[in-house]
C-alpha atoms as a PDB file:
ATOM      1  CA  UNK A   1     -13.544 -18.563  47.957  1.00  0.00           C
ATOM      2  CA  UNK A   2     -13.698 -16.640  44.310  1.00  0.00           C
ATOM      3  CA  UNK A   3     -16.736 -14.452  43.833  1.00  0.00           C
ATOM      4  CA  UNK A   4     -18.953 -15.461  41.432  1.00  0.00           C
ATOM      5  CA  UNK A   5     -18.431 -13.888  37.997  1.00  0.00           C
ATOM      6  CA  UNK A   6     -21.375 -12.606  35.431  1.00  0.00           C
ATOM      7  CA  UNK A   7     -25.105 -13.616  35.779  1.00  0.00           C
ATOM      8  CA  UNK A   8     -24.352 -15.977  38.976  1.00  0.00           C
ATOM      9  CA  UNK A   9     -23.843 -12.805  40.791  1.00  0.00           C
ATOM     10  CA  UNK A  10     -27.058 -10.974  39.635  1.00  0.00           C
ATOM     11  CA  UNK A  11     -29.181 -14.210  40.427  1.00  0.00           C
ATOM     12  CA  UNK A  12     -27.179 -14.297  43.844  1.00  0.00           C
ATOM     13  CA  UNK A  13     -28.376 -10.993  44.468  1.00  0.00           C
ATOM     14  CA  UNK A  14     -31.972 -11.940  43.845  1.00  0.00           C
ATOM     15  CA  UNK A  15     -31.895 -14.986  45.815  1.00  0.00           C
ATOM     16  CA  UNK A  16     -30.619 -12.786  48.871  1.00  0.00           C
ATOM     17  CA  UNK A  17     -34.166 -10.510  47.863  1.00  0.00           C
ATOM     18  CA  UNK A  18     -36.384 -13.250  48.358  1.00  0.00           C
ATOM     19  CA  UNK A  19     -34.447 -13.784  51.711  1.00  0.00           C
ATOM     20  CA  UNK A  20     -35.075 -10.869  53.039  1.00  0.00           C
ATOM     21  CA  UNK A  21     -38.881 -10.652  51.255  1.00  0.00           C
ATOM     22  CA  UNK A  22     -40.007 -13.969  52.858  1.00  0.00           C
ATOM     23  CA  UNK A  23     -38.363 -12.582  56.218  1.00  0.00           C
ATOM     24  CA  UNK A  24     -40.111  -9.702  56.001  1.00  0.00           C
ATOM     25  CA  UNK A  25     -43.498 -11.635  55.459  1.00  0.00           C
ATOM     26  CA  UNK A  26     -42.783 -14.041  58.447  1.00  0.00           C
ATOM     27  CA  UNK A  27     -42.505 -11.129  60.567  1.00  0.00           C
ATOM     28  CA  UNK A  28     -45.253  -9.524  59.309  1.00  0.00           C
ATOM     29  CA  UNK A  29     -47.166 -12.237  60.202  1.00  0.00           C
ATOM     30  CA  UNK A  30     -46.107 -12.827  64.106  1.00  0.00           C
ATOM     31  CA  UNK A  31     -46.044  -9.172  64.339  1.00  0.00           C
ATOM     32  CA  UNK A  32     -50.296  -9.522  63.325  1.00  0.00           C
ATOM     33  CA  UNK A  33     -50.341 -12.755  64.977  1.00  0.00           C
ATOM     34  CA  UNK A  34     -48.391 -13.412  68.006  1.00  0.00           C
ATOM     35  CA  UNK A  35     -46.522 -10.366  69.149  1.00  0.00           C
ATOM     36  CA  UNK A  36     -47.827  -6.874  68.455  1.00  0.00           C
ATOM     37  CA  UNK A  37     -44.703  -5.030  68.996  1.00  0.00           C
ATOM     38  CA  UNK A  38     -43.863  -2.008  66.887  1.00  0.00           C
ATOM     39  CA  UNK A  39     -40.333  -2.999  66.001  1.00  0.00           C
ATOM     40  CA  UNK A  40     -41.802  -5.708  64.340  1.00  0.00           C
ATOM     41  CA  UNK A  41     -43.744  -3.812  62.492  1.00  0.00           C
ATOM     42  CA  UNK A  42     -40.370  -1.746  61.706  1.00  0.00           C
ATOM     43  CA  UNK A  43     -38.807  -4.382  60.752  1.00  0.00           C
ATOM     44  CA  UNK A  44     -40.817  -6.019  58.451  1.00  0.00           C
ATOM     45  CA  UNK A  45     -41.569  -2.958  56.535  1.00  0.00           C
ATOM     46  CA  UNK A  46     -37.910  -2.416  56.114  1.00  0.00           C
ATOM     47  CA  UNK A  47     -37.122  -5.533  55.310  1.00  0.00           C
ATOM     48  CA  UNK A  48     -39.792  -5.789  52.485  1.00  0.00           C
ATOM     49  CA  UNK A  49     -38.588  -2.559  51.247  1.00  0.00           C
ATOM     50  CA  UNK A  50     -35.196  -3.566  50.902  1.00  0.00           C
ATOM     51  CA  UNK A  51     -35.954  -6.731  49.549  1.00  0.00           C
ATOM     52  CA  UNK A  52     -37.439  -4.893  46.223  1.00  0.00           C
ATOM     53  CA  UNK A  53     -35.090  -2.560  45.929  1.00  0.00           C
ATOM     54  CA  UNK A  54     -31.970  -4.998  45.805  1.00  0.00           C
ATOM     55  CA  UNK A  55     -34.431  -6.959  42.908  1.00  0.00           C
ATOM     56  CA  UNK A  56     -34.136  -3.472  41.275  1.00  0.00           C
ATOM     57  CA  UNK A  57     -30.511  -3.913  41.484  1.00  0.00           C
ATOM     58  CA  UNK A  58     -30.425  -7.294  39.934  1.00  0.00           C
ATOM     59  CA  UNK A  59     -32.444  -6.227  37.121  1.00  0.00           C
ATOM     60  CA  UNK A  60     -30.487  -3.026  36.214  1.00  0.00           C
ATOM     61  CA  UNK A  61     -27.077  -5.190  36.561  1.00  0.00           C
ATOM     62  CA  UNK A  62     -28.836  -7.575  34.391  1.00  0.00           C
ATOM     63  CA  UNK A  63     -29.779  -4.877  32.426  1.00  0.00           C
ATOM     64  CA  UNK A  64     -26.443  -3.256  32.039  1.00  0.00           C
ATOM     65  CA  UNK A  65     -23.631  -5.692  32.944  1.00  0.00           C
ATOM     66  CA  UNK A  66     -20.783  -3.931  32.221  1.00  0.00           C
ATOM     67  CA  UNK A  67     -21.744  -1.356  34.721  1.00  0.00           C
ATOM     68  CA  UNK A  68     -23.395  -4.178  37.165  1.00  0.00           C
ATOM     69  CA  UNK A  69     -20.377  -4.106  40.480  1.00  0.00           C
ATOM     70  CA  UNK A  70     -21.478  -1.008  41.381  1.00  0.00           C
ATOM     71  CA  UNK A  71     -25.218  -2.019  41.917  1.00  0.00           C
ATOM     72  CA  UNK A  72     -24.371  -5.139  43.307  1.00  0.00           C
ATOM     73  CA  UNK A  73     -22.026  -3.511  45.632  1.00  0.00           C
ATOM     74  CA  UNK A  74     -24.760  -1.465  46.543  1.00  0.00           C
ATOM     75  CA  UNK A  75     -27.353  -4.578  47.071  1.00  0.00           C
ATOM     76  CA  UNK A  76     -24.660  -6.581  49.077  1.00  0.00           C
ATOM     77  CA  UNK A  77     -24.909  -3.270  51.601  1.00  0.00           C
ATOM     78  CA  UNK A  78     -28.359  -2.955  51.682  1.00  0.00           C
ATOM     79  CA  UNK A  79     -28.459  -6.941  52.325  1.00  0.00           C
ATOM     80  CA  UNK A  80     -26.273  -6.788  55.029  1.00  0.00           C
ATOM     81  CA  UNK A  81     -27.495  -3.811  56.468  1.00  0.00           C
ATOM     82  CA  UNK A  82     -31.327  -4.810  56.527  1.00  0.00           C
ATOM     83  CA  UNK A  83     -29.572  -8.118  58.247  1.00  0.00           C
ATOM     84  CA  UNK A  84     -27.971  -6.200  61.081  1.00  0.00           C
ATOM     85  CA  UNK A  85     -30.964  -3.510  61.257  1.00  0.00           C
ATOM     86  CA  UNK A  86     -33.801  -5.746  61.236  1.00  0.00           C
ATOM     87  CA  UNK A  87     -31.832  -8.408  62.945  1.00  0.00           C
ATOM     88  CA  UNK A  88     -31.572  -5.905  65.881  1.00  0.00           C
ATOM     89  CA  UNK A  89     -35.048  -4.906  66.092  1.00  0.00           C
ATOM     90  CA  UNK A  90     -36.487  -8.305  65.588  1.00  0.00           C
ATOM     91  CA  UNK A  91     -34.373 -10.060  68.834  1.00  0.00           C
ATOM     92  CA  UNK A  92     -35.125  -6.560  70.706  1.00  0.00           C
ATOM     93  CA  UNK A  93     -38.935  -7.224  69.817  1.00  0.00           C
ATOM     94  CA  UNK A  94     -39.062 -11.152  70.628  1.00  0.00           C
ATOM     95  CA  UNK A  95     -36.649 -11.758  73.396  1.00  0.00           C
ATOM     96  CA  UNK A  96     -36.471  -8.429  74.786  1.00  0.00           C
ATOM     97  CA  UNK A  97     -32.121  -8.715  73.934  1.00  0.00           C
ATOM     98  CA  UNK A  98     -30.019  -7.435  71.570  1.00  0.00           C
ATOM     99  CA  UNK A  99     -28.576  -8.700  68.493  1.00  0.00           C
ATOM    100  CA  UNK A 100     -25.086  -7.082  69.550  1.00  0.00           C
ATOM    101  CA  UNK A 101     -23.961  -4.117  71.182  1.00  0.00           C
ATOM    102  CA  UNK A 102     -24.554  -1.405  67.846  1.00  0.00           C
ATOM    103  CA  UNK A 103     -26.065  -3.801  65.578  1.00  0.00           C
ATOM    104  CA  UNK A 104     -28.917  -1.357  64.569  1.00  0.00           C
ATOM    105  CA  UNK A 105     -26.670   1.483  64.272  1.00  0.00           C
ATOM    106  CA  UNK A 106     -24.109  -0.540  62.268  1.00  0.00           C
ATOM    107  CA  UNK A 107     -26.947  -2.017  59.970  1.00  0.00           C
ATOM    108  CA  UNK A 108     -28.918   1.328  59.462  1.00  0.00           C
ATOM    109  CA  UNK A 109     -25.410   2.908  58.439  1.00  0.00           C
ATOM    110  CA  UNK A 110     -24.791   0.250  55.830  1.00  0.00           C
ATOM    111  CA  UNK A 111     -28.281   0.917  54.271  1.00  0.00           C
ATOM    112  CA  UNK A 112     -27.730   4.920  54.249  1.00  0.00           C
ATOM    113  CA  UNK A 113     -23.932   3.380  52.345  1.00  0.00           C
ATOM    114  CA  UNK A 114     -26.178   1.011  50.368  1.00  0.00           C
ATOM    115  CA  UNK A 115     -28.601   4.099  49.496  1.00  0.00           C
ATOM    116  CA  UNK A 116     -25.804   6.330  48.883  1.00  0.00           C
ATOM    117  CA  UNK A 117     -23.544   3.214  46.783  1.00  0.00           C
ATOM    118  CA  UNK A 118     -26.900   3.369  44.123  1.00  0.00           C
ATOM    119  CA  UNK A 119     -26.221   7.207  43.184  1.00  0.00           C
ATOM    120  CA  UNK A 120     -22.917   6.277  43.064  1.00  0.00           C
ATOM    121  CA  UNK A 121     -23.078   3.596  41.015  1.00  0.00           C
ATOM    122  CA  UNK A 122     -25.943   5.375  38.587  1.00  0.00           C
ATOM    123  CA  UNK A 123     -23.847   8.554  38.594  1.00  0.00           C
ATOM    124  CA  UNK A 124     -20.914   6.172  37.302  1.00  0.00           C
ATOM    125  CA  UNK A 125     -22.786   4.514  34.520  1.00  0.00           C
ATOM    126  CA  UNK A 126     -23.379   7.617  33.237  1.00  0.00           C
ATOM    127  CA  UNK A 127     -19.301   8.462  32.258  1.00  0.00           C
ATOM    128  CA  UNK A 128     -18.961   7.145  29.123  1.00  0.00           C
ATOM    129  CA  UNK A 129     -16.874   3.667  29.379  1.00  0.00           C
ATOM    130  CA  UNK A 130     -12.679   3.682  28.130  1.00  0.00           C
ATOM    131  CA  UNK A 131     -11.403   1.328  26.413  1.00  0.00           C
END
């Protein structure tokens, strides 16, 4: 499967925020409604969090699409990562299981490489371009 080339990627990325944004409502809401555990709480928060800044991403890759792999390197890591993380703490929280052996550690690496992937990336854009 090719990867998606110009805008499709940036609204891909956007999409995957209002994944993670309605996730992180839903399990706001159980957390408030159903099952007051602080992981939930965790997760949500973190998952809401995430979800804005990877919209961030998709606007400044909008914004400046010649420079726009880095950030949307950057987004796919914090996706993935706020998957695994939140992932982790949600099962722990509802079914009293894990998601997989290291799951949160995995996921809450890939968001500090997701963090550290937007400096990157900014610190990039700021070389002027060859060519």
């Amino acid at each position: 499967m090719r990867m998606p080339e110009g805008p499709n990627r940036i609204f891909i990325a956007a999409a995957l925020a209002g994944v993670l944004g309605a996730a992180g409502v839903i399990l706001s809401a159980v957390g408030a409604h159903a099952v007051q555990n602080p992981l939930l709480a965790t997760a949500a928060n973190f998952l809401l969090i995430h979800a804005l800044a990877i919209l961030a991403l998709a606007g400044i890759a909008l914004a400046a699409p010649a420079r726009a792999g880095g950030f949307l390197i950057a987004a796919a890591l914090l996706f993935l990562g706020a998957c695994l993380f939140c992932g982790d703490l949600a099962v722990r929280a509802l079914v009293e299981a894990r998601l997989f052996p290291m799951a949160a550690p995995i996921g809450g690496s890939m968001l500090i490489c997701g963090w550290t992937a937007i400096s990157v990336a900014a610190l990039a854009a700021l070389r002027p371009k060859r060519g």
